[in-house]
N, C-alpha and C. Protein backbone atom coordinates (compact mmCIF):
# COMPACT_ATOMS: atom_id res chain seq x y z
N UNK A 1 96.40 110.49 67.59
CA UNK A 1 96.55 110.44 69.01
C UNK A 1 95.23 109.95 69.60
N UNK A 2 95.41 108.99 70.42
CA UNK A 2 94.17 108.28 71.30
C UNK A 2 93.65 109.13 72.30
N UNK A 3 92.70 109.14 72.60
CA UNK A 3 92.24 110.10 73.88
C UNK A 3 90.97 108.97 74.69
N UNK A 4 91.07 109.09 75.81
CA UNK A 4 89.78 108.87 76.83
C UNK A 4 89.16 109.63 77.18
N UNK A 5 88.27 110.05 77.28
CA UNK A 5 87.52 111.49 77.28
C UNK A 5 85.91 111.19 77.71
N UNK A 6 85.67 112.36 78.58
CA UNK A 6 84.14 112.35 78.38
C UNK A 6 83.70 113.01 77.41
N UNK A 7 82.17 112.72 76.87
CA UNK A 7 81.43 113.64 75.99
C UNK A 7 80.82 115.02 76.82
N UNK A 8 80.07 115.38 75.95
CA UNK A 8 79.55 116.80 76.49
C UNK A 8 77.89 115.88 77.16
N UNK A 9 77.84 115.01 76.83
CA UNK A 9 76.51 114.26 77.03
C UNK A 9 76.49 113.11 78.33
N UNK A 10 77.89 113.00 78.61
CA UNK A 10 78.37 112.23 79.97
C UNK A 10 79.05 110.89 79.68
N UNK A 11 78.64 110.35 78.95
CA UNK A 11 79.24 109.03 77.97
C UNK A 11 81.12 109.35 78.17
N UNK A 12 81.48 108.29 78.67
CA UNK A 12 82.99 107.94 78.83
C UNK A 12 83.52 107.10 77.48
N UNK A 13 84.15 107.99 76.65
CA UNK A 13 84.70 107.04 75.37
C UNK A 13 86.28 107.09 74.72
N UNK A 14 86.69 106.35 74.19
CA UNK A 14 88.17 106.78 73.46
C UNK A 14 87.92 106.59 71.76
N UNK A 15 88.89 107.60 71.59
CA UNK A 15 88.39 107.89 70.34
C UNK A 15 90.25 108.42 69.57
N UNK A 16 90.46 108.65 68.36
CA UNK A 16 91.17 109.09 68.02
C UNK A 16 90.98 110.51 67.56
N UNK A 17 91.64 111.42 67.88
CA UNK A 17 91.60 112.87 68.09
C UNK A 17 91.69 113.13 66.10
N UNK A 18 90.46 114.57 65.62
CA UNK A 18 90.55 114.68 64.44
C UNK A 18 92.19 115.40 63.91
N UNK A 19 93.11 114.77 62.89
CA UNK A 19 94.28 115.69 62.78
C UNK A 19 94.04 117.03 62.47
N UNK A 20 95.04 118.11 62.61
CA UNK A 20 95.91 118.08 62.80
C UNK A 20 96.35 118.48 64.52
N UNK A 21 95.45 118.75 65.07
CA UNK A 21 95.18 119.33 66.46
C UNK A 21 95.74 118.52 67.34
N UNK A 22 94.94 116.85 67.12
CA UNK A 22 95.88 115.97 68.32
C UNK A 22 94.69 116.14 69.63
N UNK A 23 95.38 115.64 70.82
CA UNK A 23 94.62 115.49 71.86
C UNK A 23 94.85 116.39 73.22
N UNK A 24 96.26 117.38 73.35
CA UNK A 24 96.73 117.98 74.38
C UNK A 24 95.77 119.33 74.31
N UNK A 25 94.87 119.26 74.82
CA UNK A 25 94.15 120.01 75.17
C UNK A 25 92.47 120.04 75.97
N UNK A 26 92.02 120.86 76.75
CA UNK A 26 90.70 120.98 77.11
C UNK A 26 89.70 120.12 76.37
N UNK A 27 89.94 120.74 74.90
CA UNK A 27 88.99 120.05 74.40
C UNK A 27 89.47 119.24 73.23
N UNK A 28 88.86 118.07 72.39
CA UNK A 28 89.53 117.71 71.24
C UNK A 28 88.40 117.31 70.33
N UNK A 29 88.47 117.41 69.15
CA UNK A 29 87.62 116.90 67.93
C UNK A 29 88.22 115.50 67.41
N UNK A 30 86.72 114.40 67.42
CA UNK A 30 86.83 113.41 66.91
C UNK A 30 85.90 113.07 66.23
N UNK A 31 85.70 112.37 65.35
CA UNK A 31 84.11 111.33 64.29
C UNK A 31 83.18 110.56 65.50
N UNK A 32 82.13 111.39 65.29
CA UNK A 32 81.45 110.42 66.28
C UNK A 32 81.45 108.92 66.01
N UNK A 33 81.80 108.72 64.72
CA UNK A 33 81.21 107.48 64.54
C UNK A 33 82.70 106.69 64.75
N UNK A 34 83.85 107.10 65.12
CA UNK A 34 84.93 106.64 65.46
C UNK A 34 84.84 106.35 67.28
N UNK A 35 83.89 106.76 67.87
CA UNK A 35 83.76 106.47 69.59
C UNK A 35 83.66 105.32 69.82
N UNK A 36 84.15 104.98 70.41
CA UNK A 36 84.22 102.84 70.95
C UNK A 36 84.22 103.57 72.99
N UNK A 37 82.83 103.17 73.70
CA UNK A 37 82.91 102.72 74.95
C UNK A 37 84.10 102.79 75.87
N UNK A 38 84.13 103.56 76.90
CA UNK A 38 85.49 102.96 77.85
C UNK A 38 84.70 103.09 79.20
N UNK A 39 85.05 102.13 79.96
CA UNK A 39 84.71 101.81 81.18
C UNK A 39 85.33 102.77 81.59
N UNK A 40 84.31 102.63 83.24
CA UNK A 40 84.59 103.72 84.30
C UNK A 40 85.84 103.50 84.86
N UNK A 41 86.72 104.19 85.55
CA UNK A 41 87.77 104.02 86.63
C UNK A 41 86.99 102.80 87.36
N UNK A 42 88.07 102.17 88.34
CA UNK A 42 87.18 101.59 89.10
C UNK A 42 87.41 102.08 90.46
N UNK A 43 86.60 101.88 91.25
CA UNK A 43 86.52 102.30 92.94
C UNK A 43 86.99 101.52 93.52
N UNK A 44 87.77 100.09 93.34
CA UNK A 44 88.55 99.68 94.24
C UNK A 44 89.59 100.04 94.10
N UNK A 45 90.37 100.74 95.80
CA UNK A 45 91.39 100.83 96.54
C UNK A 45 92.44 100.08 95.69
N UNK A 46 93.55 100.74 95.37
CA UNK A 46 94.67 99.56 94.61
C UNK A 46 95.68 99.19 96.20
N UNK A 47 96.25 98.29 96.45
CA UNK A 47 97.45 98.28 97.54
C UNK A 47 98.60 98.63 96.84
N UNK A 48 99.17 99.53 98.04
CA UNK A 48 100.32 100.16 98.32
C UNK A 48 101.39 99.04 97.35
N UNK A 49 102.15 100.12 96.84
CA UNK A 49 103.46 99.28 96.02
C UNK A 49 104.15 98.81 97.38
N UNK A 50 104.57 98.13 97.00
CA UNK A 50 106.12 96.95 97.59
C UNK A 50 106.88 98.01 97.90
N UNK A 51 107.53 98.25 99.08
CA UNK A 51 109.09 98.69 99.45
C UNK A 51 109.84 97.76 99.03
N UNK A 52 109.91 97.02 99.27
CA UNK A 52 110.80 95.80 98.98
C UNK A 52 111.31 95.57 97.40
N UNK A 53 112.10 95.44 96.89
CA UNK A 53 112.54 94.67 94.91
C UNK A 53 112.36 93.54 95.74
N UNK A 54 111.48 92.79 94.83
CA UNK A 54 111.90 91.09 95.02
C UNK A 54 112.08 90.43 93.34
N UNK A 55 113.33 89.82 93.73
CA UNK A 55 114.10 89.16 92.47
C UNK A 55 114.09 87.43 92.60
N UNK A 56 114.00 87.07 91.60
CA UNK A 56 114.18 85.16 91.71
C UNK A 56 115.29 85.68 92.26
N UNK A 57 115.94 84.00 93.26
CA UNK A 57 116.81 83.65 93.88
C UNK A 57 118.01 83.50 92.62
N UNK A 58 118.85 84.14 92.51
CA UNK A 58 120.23 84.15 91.70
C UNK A 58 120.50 85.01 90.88
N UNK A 59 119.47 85.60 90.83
CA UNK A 59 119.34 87.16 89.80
C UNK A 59 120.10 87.92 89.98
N UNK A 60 120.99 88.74 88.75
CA UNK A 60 121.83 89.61 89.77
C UNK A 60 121.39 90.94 88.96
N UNK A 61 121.83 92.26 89.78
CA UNK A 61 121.35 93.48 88.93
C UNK A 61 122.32 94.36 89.13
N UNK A 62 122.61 95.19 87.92
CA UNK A 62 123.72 95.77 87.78
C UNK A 62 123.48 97.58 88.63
N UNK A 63 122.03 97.84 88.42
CA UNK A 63 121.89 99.00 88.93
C UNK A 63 122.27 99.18 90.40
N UNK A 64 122.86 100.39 90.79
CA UNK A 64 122.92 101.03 92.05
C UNK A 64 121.62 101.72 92.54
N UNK A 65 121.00 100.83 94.18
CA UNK A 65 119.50 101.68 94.28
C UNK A 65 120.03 102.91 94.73
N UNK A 66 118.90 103.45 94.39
CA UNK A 66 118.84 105.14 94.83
C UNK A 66 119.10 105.67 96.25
């Protein structure tokens, strides 16, 4: 199981969680030497999803919207 995680040292990294434990939890064990870098979140604002479905012109869809 993959995890993104901070360290205890502040470093933002993903790593694969040591078995058999996995990653659903507070804390998780991995190989340090298995840590590869992950960028920060970023601070730009995302825009608001679409109200709107927009489909190419002739598309048809079988679902009923909600």
């Amino acid at each position: 199981m993959e995890v993104c995680a901070e360290t205890e040292d502040g470093r933002r990294v993903i790593a694969t969680t040591a078995l058999p434990h996995g990653g659903f939890a507070d804390h998780a064990l991995a190989d340090a030497a298995g840590l590869l870098p992950a960028p920060r979140p970023s601070t730009t604002p995302r825009p608001p999803p679409s109200t709107s479905a927009t489909r190419p012109a002739g598309s048809a869809c079988t679902a009923a919207p909600p």
